[in-house]
N, C-alpha and C. Protein backbone atom coordinates (compact mmCIF):
# COMPACT_ATOMS: atom_id res chain seq x y z
N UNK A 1 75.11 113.66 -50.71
CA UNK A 1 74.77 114.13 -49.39
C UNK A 1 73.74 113.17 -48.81
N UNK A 2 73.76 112.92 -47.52
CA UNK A 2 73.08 111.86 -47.04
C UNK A 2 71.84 112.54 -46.30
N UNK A 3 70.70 112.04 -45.78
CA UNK A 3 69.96 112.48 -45.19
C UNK A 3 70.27 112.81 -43.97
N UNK A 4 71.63 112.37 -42.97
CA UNK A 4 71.60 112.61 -41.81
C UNK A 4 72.14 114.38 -42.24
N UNK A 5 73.03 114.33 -43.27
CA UNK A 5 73.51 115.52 -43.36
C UNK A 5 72.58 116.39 -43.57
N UNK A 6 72.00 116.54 -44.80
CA UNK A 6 70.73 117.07 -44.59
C UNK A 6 70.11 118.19 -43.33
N UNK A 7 69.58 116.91 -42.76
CA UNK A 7 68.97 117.24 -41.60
C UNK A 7 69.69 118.18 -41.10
N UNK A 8 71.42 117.74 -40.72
CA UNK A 8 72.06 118.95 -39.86
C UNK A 8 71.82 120.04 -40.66
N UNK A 9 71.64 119.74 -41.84
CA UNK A 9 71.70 121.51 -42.85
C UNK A 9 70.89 122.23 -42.19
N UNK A 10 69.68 121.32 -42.32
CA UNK A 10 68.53 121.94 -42.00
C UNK A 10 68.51 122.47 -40.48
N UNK A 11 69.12 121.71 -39.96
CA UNK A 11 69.10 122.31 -38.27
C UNK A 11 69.58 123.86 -37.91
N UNK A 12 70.92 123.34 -39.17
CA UNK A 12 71.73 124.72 -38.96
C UNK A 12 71.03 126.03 -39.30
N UNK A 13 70.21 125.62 -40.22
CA UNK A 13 69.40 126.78 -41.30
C UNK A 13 68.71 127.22 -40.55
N UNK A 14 68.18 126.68 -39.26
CA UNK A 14 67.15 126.94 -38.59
C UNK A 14 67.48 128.03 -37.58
N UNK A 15 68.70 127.49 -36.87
CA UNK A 15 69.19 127.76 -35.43
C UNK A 15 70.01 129.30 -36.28
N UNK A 16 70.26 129.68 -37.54
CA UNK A 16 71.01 130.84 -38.42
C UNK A 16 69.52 131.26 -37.95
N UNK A 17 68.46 131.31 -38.75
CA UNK A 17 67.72 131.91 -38.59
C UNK A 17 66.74 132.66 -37.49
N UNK A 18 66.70 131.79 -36.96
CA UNK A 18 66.81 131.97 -35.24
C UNK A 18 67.22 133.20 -34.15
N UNK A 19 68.89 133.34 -35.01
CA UNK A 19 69.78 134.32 -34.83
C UNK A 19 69.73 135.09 -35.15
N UNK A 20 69.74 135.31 -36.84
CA UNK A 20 68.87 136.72 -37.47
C UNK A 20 67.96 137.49 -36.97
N UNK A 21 66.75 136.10 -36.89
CA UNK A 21 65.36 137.32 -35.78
C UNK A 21 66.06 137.79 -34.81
N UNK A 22 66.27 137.30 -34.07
CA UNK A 22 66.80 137.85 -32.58
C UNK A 22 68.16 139.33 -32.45
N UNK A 23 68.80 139.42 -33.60
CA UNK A 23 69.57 140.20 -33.83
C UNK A 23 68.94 141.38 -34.58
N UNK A 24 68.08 140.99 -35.90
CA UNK A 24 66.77 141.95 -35.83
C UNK A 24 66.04 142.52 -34.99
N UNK A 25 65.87 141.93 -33.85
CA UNK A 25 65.10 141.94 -32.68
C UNK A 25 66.02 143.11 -31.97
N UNK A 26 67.09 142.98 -31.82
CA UNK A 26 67.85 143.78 -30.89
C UNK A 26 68.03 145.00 -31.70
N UNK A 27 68.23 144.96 -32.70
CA UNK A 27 68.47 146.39 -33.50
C UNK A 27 67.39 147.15 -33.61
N UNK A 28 65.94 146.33 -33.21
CA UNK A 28 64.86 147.28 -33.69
C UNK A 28 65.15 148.16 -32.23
N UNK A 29 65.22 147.21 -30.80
CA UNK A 29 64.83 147.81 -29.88
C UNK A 29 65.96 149.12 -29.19
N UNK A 30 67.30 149.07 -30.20
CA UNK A 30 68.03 149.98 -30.09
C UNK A 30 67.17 150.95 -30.64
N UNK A 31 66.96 150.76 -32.13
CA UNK A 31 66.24 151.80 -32.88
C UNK A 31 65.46 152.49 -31.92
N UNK A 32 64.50 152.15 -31.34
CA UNK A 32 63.12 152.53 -30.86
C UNK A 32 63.99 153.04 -29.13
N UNK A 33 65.18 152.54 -28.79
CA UNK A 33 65.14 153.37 -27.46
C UNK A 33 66.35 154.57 -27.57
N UNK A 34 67.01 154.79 -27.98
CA UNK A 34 67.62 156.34 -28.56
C UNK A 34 68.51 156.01 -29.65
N UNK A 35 68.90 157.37 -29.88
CA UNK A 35 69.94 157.42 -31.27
C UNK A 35 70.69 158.55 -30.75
N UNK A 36 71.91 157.79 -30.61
CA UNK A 36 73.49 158.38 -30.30
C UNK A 36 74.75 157.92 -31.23
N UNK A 37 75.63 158.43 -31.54
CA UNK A 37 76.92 158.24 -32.28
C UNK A 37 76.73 156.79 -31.47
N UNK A 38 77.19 156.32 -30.38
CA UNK A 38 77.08 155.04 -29.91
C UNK A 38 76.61 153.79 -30.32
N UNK A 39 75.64 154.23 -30.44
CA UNK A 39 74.49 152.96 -31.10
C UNK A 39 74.48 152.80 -32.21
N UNK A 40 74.80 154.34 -33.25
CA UNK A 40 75.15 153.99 -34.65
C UNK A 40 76.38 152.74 -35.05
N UNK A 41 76.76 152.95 -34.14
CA UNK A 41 78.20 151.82 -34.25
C UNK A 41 77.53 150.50 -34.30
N UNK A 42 76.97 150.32 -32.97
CA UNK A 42 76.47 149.43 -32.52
C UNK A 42 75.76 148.82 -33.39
N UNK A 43 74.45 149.70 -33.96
CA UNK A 43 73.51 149.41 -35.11
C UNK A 43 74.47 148.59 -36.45
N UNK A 44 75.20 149.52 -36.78
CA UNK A 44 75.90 149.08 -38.25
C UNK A 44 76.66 147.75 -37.80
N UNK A 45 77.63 147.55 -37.03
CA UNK A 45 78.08 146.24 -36.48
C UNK A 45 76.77 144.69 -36.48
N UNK A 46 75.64 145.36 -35.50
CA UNK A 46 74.33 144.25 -35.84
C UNK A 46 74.50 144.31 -37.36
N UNK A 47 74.07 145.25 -37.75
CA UNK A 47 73.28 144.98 -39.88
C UNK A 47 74.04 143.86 -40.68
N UNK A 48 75.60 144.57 -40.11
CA UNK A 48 76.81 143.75 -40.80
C UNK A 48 76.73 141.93 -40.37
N UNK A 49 76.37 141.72 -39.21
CA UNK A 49 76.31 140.59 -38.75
C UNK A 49 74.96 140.37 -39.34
N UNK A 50 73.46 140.79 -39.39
CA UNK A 50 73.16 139.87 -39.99
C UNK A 50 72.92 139.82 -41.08
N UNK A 51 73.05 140.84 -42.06
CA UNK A 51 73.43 140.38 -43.95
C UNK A 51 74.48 139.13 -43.85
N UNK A 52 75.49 139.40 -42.85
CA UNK A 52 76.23 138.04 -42.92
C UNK A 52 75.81 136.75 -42.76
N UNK A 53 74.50 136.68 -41.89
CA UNK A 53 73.93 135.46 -41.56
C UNK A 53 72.77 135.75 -42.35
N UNK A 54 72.53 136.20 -43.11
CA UNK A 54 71.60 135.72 -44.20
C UNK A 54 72.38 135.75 -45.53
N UNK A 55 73.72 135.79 -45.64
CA UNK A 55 74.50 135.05 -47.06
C UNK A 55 74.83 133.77 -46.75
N UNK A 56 75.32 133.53 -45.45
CA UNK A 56 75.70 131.97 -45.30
C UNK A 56 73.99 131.50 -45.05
N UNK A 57 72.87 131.78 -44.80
CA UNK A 57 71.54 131.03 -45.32
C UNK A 57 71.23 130.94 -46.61
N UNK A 58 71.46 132.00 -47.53
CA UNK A 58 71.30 131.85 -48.79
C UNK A 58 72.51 130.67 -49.42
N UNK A 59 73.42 130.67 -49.22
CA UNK A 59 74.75 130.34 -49.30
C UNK A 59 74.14 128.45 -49.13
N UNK A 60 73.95 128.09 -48.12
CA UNK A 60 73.45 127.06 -47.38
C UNK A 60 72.46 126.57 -48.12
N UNK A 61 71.44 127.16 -48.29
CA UNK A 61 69.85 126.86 -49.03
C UNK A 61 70.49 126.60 -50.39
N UNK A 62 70.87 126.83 -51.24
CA UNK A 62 71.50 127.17 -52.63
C UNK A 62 72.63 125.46 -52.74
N UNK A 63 73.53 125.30 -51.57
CA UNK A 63 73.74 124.00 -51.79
C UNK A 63 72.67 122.91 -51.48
N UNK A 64 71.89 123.16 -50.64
CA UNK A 64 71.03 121.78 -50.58
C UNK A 64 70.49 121.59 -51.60
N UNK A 65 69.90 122.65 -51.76
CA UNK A 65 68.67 122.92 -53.13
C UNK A 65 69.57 122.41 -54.43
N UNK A 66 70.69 122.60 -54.64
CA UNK A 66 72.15 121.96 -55.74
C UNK A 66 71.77 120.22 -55.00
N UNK A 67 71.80 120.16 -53.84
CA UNK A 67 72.31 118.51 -53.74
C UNK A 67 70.86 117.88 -53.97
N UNK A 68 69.77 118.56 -53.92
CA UNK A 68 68.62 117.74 -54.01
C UNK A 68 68.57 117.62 -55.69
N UNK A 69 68.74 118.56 -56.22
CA UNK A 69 68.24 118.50 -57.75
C UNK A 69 69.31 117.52 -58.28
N UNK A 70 70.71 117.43 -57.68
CA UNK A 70 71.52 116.10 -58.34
C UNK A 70 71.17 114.90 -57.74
């Protein structure tokens, strides 16, 4: 793996994470402004999306961290 690649890892890792907060962000402020059958949907759909974007970060981190130690 080259350093330019790298870098994109790292970009990507960033701009994932990025996304997470912000999707955290939105689920809190559902949380905190009512609770309806509606939003439960809504809620579980966010969670699902971002456990998903924190396996492809773990997922991600786990190969670099593999390409640095080879």
């Amino acid at each position: 793996m080259t350093a330019l690649e790298r870098e994109d890892l790292q970009d990507l890792l960033v701009r994932i994470d990025e996304r997470v907060k912000a999707i955290q962000e939105d689920i809190r402020d559902i949380n905190e402004s009512r609770r309806c059958a509606g939003n439960q949907v809504k809620i579980r759909s966010l969670e699902r999306v971002v456990w998903g974007c924190m396996a492809t970060v773990a997922v991600l981190g786990a190969r670099v961290l593999f390409e640095v130690v080879q």
